[in-house]
Protein backbone atom coordinates (compact mmCIF):
# COMPACT_ATOMS: atom_id res chain seq x y z
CA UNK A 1 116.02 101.18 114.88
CA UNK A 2 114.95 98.29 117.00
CA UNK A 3 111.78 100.27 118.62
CA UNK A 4 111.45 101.27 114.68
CA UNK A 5 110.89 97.77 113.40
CA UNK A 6 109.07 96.81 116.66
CA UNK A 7 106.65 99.77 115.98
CA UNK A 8 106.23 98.95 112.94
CA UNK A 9 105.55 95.49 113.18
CA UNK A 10 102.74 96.26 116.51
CA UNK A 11 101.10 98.54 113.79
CA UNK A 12 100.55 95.89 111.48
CA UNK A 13 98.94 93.39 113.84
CA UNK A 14 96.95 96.13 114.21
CA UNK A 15 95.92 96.89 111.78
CA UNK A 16 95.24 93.50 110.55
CA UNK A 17 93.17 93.07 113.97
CA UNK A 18 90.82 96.02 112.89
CA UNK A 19 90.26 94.59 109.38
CA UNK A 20 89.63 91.88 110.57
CA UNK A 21 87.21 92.76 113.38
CA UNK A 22 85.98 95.48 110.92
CA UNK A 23 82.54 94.34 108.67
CA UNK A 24 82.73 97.63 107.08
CA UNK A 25 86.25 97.22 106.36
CA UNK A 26 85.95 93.48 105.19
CA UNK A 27 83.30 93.88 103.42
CA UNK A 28 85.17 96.92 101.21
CA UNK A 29 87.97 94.36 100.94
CA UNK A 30 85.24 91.68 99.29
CA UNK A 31 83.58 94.11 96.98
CA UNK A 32 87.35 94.94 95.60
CA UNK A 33 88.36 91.41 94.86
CA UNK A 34 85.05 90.51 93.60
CA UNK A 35 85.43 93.42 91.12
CA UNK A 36 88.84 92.70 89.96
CA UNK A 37 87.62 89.27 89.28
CA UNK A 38 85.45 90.75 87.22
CA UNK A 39 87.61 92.64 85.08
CA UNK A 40 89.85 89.93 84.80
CA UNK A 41 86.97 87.93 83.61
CA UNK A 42 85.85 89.89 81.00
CA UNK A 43 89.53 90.78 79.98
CA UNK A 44 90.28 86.40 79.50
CA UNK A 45 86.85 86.33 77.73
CA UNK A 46 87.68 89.39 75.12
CA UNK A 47 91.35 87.54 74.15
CA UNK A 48 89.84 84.19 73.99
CA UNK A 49 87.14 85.67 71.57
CA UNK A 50 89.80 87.73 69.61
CA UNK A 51 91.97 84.17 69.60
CA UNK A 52 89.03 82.08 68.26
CA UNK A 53 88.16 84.96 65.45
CA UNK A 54 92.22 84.72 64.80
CA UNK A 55 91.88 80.77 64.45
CA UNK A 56 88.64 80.89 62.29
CA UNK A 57 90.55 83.66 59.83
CA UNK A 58 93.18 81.39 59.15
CA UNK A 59 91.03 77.92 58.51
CA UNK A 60 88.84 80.13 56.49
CA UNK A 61 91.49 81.12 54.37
């Protein structure tokens, strides 16, 4: 178990080494987060418009 978890944890520096040390690999990484943003964006922009139609309905009537 011990040469398990000691394995496991030489795997993960690593790996994080090779990202790291990887421009393909970071820049994959980047283009992810940057489209998740995105998508997050335009998700908080659609509920604050549907919130501000809500709001307007219910002055209006």
């Amino acid at each position: 178990m011990e040469k398990f978890i000691a394995g496991l944890a030489a795997g993960a520096m690593l790996g994080a080494l090779w990202v790291a040390n990887s421009n393909k690999t970071r820049a994959l990484v980047q283009k992810g987060q940057e489209e998740i943003k995105e998508k997050l964006d335009a998700y908080m922009d659609e509920k604050l418009a549907e919130f501000e139609q809500k709001k307007q309905a219910g002055t209006q009537s």
